[in-house]
C-alpha atoms as a PDB file:
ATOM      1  CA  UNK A   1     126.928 121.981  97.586  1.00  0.00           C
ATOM      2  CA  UNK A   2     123.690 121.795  98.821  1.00  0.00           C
ATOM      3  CA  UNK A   3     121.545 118.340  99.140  1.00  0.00           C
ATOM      4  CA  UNK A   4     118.470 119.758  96.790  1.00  0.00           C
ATOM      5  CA  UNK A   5     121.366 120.724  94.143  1.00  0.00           C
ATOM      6  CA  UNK A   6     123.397 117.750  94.246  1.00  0.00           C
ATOM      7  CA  UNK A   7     120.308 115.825  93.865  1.00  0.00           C
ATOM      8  CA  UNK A   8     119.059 118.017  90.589  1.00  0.00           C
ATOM      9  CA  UNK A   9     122.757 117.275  89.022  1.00  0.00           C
ATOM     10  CA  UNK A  10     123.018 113.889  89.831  1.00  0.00           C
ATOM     11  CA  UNK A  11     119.586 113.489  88.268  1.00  0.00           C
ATOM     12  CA  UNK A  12     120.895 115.232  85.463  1.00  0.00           C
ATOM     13  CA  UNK A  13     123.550 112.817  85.209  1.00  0.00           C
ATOM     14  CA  UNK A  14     121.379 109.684  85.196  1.00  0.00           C
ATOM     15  CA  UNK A  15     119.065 110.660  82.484  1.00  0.00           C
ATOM     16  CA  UNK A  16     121.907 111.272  80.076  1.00  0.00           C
ATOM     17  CA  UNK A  17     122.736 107.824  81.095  1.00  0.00           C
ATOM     18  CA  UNK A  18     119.324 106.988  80.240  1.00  0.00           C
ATOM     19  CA  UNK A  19     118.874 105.791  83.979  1.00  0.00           C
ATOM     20  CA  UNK A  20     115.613 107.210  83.761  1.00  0.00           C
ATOM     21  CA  UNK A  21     113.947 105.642  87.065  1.00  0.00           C
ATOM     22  CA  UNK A  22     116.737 106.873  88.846  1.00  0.00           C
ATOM     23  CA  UNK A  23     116.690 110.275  87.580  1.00  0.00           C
ATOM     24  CA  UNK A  24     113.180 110.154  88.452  1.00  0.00           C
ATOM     25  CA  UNK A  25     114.289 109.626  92.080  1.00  0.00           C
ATOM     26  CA  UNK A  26     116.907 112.090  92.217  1.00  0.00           C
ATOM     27  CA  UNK A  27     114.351 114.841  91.044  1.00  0.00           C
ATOM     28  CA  UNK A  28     112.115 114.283  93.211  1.00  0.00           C
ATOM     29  CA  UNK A  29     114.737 114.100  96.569  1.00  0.00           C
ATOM     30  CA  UNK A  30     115.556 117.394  95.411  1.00  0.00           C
ATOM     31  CA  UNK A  31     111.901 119.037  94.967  1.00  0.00           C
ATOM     32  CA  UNK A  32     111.104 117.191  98.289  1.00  0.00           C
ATOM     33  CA  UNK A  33     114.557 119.130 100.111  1.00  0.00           C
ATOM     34  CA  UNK A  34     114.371 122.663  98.108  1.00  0.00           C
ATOM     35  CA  UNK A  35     113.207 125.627  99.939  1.00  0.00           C
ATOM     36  CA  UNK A  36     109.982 126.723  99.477  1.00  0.00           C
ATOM     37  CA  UNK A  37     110.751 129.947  98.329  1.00  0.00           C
ATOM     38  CA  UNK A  38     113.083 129.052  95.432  1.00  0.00           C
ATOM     39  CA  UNK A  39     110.521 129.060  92.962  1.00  0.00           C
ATOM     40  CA  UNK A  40     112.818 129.245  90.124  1.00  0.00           C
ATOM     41  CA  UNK A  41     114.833 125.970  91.310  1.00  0.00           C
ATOM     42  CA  UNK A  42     111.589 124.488  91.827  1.00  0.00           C
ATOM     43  CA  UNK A  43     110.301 125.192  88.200  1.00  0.00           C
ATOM     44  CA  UNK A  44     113.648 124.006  86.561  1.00  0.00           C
ATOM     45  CA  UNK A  45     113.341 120.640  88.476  1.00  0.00           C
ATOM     46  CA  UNK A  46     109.699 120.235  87.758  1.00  0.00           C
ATOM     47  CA  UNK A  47     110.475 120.481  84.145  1.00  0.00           C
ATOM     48  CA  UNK A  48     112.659 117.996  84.078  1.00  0.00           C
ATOM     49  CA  UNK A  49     110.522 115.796  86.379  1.00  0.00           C
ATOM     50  CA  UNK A  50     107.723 116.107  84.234  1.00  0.00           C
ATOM     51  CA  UNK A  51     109.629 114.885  80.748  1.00  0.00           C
ATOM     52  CA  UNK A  52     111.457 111.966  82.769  1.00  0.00           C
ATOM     53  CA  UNK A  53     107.977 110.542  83.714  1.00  0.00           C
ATOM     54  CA  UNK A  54     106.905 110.866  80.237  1.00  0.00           C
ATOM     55  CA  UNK A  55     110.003 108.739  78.877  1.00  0.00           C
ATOM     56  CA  UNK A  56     109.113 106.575  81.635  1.00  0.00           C
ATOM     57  CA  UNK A  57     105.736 105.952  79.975  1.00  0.00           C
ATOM     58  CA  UNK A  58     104.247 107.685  82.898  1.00  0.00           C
ATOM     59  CA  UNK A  59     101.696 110.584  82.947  1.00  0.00           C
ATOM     60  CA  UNK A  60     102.310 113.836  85.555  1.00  0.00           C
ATOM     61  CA  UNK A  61      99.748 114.112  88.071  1.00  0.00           C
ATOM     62  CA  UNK A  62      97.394 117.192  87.175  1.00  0.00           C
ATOM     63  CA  UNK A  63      98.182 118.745  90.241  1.00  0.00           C
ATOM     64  CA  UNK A  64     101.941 119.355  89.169  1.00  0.00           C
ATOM     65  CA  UNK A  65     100.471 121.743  86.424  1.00  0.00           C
ATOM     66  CA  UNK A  66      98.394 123.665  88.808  1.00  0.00           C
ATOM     67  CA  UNK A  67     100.684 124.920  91.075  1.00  0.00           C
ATOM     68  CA  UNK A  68      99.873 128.798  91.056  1.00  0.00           C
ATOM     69  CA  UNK A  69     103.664 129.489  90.961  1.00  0.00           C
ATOM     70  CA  UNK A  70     104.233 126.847  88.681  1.00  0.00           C
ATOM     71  CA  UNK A  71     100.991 126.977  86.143  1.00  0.00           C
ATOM     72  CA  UNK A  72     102.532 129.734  83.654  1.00  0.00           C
ATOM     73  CA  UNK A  73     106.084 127.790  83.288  1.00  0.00           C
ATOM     74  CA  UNK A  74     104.660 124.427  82.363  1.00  0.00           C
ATOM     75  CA  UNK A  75     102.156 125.254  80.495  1.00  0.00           C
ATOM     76  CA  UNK A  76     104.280 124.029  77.461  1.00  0.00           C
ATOM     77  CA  UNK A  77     104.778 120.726  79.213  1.00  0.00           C
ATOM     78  CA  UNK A  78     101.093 119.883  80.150  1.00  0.00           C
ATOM     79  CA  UNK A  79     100.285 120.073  76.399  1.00  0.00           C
ATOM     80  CA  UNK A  80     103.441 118.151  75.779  1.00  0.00           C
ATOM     81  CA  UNK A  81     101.793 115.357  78.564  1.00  0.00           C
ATOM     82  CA  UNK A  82      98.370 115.758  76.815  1.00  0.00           C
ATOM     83  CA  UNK A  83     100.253 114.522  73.648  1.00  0.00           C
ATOM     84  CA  UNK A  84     101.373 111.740  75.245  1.00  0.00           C
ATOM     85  CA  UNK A  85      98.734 110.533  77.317  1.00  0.00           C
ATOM     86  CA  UNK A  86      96.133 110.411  73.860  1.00  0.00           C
ATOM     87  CA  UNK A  87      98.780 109.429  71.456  1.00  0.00           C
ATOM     88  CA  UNK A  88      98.371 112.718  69.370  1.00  0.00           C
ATOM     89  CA  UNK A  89     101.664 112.466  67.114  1.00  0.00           C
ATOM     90  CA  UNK A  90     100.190 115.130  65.260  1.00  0.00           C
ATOM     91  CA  UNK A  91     100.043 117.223  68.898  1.00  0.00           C
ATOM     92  CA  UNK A  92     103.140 116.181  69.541  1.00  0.00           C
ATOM     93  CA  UNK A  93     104.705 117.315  66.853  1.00  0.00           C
ATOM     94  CA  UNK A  94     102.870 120.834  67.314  1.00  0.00           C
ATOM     95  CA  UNK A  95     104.097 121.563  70.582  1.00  0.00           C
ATOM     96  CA  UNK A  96     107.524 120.469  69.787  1.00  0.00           C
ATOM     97  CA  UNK A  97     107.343 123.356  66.734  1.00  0.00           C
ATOM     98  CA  UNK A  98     105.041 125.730  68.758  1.00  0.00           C
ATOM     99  CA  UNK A  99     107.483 125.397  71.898  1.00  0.00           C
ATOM    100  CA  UNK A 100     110.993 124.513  70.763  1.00  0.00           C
ATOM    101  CA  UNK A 101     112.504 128.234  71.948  1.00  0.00           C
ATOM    102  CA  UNK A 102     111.342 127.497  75.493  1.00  0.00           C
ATOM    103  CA  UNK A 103     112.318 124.004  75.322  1.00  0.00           C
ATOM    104  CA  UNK A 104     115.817 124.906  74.155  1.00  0.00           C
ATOM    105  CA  UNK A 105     115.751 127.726  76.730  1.00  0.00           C
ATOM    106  CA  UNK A 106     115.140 124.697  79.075  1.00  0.00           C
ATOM    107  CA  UNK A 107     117.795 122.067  77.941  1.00  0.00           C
ATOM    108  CA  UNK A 108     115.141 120.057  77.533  1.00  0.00           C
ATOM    109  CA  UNK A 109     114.957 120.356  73.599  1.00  0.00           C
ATOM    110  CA  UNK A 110     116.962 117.113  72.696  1.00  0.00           C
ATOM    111  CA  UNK A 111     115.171 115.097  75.462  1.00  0.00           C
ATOM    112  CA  UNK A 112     111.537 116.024  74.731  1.00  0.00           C
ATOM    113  CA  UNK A 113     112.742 114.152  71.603  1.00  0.00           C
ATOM    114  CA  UNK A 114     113.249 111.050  72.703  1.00  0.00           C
ATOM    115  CA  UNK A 115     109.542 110.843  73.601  1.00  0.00           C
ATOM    116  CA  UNK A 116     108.389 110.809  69.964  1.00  0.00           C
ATOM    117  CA  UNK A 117     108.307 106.967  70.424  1.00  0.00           C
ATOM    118  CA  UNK A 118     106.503 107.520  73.615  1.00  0.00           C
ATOM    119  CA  UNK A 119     103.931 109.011  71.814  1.00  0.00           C
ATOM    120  CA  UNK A 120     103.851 105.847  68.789  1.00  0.00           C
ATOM    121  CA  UNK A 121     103.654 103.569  71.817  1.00  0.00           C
ATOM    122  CA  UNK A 122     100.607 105.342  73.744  1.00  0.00           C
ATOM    123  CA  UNK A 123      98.662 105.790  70.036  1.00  0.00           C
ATOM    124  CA  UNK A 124      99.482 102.186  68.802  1.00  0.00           C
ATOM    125  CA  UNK A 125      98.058 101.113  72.298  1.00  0.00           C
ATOM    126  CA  UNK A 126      95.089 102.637  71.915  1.00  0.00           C
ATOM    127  CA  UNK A 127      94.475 101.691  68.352  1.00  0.00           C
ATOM    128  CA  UNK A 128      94.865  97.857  69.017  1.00  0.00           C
ATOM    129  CA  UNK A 129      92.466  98.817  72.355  1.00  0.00           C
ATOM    130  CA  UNK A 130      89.843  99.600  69.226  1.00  0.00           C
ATOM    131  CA  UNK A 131      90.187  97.390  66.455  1.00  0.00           C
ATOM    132  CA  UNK A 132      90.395  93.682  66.725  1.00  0.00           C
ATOM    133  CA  UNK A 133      91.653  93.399  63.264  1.00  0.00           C
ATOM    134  CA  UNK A 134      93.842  96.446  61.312  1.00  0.00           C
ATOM    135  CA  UNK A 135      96.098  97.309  58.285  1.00  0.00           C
ATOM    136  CA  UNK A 136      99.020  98.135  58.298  1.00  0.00           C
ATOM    137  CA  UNK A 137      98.351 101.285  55.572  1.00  0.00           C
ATOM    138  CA  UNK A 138      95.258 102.040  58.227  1.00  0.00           C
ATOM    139  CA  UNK A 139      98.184 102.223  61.065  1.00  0.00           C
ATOM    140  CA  UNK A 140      99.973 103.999  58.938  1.00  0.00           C
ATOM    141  CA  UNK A 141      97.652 106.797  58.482  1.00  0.00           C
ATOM    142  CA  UNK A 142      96.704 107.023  62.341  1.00  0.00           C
ATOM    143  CA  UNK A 143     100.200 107.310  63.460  1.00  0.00           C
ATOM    144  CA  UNK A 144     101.343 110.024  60.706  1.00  0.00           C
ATOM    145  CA  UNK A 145     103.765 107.382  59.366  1.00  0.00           C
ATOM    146  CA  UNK A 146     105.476 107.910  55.909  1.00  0.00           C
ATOM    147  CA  UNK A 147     105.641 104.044  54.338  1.00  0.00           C
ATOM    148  CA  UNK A 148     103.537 100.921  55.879  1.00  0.00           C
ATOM    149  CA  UNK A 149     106.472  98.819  56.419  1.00  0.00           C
ATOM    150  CA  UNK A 150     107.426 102.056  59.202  1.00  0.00           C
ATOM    151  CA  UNK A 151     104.328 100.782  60.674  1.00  0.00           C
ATOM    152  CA  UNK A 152     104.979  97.251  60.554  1.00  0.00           C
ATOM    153  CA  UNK A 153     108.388  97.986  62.678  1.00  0.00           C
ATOM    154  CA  UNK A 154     107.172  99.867  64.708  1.00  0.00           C
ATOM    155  CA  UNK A 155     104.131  97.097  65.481  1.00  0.00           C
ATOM    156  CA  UNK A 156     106.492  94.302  65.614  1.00  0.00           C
ATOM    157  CA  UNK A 157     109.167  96.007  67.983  1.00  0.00           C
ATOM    158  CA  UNK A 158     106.066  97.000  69.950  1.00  0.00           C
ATOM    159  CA  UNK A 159     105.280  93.078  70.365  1.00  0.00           C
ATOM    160  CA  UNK A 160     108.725  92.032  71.638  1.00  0.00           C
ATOM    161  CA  UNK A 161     108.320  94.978  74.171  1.00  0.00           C
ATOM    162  CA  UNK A 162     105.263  93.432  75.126  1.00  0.00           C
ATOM    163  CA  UNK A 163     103.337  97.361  74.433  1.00  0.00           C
ATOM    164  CA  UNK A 164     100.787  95.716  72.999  1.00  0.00           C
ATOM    165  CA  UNK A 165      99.364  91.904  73.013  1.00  0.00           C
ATOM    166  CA  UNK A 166      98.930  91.302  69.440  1.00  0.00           C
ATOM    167  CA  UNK A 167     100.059  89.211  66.057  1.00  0.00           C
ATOM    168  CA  UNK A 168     100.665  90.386  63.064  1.00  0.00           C
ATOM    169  CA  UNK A 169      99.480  88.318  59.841  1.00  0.00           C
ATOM    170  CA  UNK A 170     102.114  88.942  57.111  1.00  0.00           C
ATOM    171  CA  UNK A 171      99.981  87.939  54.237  1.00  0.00           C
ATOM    172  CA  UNK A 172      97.408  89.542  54.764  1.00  0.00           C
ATOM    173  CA  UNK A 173      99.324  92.812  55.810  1.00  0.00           C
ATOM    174  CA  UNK A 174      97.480  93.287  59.279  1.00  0.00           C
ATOM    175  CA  UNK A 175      97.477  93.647  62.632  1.00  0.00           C
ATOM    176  CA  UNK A 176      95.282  91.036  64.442  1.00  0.00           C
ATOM    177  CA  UNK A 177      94.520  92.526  68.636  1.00  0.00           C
ATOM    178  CA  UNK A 178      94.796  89.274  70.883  1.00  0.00           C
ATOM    179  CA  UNK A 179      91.454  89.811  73.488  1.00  0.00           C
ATOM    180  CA  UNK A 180      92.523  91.697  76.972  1.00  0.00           C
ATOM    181  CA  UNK A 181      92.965  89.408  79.462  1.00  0.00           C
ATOM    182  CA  UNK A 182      92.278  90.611  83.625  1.00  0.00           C
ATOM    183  CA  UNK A 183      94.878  92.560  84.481  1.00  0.00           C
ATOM    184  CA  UNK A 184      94.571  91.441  88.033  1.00  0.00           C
ATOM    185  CA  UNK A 185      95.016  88.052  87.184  1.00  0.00           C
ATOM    186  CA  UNK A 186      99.019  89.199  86.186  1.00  0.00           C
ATOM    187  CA  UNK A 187     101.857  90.095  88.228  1.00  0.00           C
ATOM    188  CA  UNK A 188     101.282  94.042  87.560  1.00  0.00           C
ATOM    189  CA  UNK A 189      99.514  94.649  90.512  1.00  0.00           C
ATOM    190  CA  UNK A 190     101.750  93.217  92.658  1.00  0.00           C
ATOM    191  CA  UNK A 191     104.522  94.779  90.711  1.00  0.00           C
ATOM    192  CA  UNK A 192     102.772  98.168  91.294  1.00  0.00           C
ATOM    193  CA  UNK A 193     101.793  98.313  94.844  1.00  0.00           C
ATOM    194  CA  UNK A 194     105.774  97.117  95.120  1.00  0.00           C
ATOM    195  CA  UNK A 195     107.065 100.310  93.426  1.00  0.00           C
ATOM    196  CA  UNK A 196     105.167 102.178  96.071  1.00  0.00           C
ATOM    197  CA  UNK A 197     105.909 100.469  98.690  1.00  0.00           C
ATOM    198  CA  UNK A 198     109.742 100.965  97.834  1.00  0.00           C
ATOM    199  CA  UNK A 199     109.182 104.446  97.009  1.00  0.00           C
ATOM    200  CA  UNK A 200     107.579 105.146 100.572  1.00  0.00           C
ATOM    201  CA  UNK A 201     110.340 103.128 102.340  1.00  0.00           C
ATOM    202  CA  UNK A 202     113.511 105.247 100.287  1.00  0.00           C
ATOM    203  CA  UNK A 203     111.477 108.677 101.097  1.00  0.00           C
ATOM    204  CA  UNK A 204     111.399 107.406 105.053  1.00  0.00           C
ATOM    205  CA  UNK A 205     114.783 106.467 104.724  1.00  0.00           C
ATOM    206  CA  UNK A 206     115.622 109.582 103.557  1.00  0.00           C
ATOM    207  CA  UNK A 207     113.853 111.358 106.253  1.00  0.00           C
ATOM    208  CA  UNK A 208     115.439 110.233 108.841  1.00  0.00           C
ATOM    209  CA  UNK A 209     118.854 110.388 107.608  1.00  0.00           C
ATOM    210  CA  UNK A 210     118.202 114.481 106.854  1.00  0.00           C
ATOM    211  CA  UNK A 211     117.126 114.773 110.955  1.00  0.00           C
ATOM    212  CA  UNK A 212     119.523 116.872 112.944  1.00  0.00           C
ATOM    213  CA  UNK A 213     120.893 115.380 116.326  1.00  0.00           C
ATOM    214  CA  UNK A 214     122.602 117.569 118.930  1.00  0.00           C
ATOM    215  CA  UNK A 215     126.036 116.606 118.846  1.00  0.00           C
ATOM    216  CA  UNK A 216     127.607 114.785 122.155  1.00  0.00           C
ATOM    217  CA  UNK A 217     129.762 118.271 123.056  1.00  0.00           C
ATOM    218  CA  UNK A 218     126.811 120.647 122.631  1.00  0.00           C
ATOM    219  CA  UNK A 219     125.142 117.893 124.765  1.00  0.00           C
ATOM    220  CA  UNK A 220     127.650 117.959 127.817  1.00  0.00           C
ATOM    221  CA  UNK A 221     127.883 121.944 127.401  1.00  0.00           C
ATOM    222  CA  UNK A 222     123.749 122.371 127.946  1.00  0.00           C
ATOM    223  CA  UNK A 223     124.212 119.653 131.165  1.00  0.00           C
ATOM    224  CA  UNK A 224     126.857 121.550 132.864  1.00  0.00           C
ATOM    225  CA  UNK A 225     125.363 124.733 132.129  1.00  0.00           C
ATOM    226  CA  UNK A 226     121.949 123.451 133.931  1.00  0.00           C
ATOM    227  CA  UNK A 227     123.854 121.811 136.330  1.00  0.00           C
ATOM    228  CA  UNK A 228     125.822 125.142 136.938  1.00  0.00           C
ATOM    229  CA  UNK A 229     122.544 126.939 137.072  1.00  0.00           C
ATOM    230  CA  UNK A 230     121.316 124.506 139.929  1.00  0.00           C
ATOM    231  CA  UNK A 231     123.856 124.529 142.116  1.00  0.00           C
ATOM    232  CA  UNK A 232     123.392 128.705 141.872  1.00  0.00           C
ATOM    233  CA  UNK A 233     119.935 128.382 142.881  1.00  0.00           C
ATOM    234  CA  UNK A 234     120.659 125.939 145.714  1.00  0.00           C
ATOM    235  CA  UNK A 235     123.668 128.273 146.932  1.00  0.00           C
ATOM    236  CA  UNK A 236     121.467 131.416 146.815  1.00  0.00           C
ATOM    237  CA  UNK A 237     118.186 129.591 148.701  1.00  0.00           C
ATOM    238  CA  UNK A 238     121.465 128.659 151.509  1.00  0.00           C
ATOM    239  CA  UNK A 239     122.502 131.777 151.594  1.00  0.00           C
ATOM    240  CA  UNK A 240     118.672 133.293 152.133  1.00  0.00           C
ATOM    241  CA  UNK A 241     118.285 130.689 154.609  1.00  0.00           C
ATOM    242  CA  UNK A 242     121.453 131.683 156.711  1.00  0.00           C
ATOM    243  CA  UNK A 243     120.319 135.432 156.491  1.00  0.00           C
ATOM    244  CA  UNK A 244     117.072 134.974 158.264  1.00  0.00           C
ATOM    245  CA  UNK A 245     118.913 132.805 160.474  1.00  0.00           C
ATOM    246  CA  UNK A 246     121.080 135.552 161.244  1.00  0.00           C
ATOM    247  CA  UNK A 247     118.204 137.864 161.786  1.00  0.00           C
ATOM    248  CA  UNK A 248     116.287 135.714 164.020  1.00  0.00           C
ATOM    249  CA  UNK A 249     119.432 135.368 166.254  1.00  0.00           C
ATOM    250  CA  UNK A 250     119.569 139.459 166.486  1.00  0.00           C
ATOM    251  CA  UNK A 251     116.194 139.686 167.726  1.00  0.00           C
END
């Protein structure tokens, strides 16, 4: 089996296992080692590229969905990111209904699914990013929940995951936004440019282990044959040599 396909299957693998970083990595070894004219592989790995970095919280690059050969098969999956990235349950939702024979179609049905909470995440974010102070029913409402206290889980759980820096206040049934500190003053930066620098190290890594040496027997057969090849030339200038010498003795 080829590298790019082991690396598609193994990826496959790890996101059933919910390894999602490491799925991440797999899929992206095998974009980086598929031909460049297997534009179906290509697209089938892309897909499922694209939905791992949205479970990872992550949002594609908008160069992935402009890739002429590319642009017509994810189209479903850029509106599914554009869901994501803005919170949109309500888009969510839409594309899941407006899409769900090519996501089927893709095997990526059931795992498009798992980032509905993605999506509740991303919005809640950027609801506590607005409103210093907020009810639960007015949470409720923005995220297209059914009962407040679905809101109030999904808030609280949302705490302990430390999505969002905020309190809630029981009695009075609301959320209260804690004040955004500098990010720079936290470990994420650090954290960040680490991720890259790991990511940049494995790709090298991985470089150099796909180069191609010349074995040691291929080796010795090139030297003898150039070694062969000299002592030709040097045996055909002697024998030149001895012909003119032959010649001069004539005369």
């Amino acid at each position: 089996i080829n590298a790019e396909y082991m690396g598609y299957h193994l990826g496959r693998i790890k996101l059933v296992q919910l390894a999602y970083n490491e799925a991440h990595d797999c899929f992206q070894q095998a974009l980086r080692k598929s031909p460049d004219k297997a534009i179906g592989f290509k697209t089938i790995v892309t897909k499922m590229s694209v939905v791992v970095q949205l479970l990872l919280g992550e949002i594609p690059p908008r160069s992935t969905f402009r890739q002429p050969e590319l642009r017509n098969a994810l189209a479903p999956y850029l509106q599914l990111a554009s869901a994501v990235r803005f919170g949109q349950l309500n888009l969510f939702n839409k594309v899941l209904t407006d899409f769900s024979s090519v996501f089927k179609a893709d095997s990526t049905f059931t795992i498009v699914h798992r980032i509905h909470q993605n999506v509740l995440k991303t919005g809640l974010r950027r609801i506590t990013h607005a409103y210093k102070h907020i009810s639960m029913a007015d949470i409720c409402g923005k995220l297209q929940l059914d009962y407040p206290e679905d809101a109030e889980y999904i808030v609280a759980k949302a705490i302990r995951d430390g999505v969002i820096d905020a309190t809630i206040d029981h009695e009075a049934g609301t959320v209260v936004s804690t004040e955004i500190a500098d990010v720079y003053s936290t470990p994420e930066p650090a954290s960040a440019f680490h991720r890259r620098i790991q990511h940049l190290t494995d790709t090298h890594n991985q470089a150099i282990m796909a180069m191609r040496y010349m074995p040691d027997e291929e080796e010795q057969v090139k030297s003898d044959e150039l070694a062969r090849q000299k002592r030709k030339d040097t045996e055909k200038a002697l024998q030149e040599a001895l012909k003119e010498e032959d010649d001069d003795m004539d005369l």
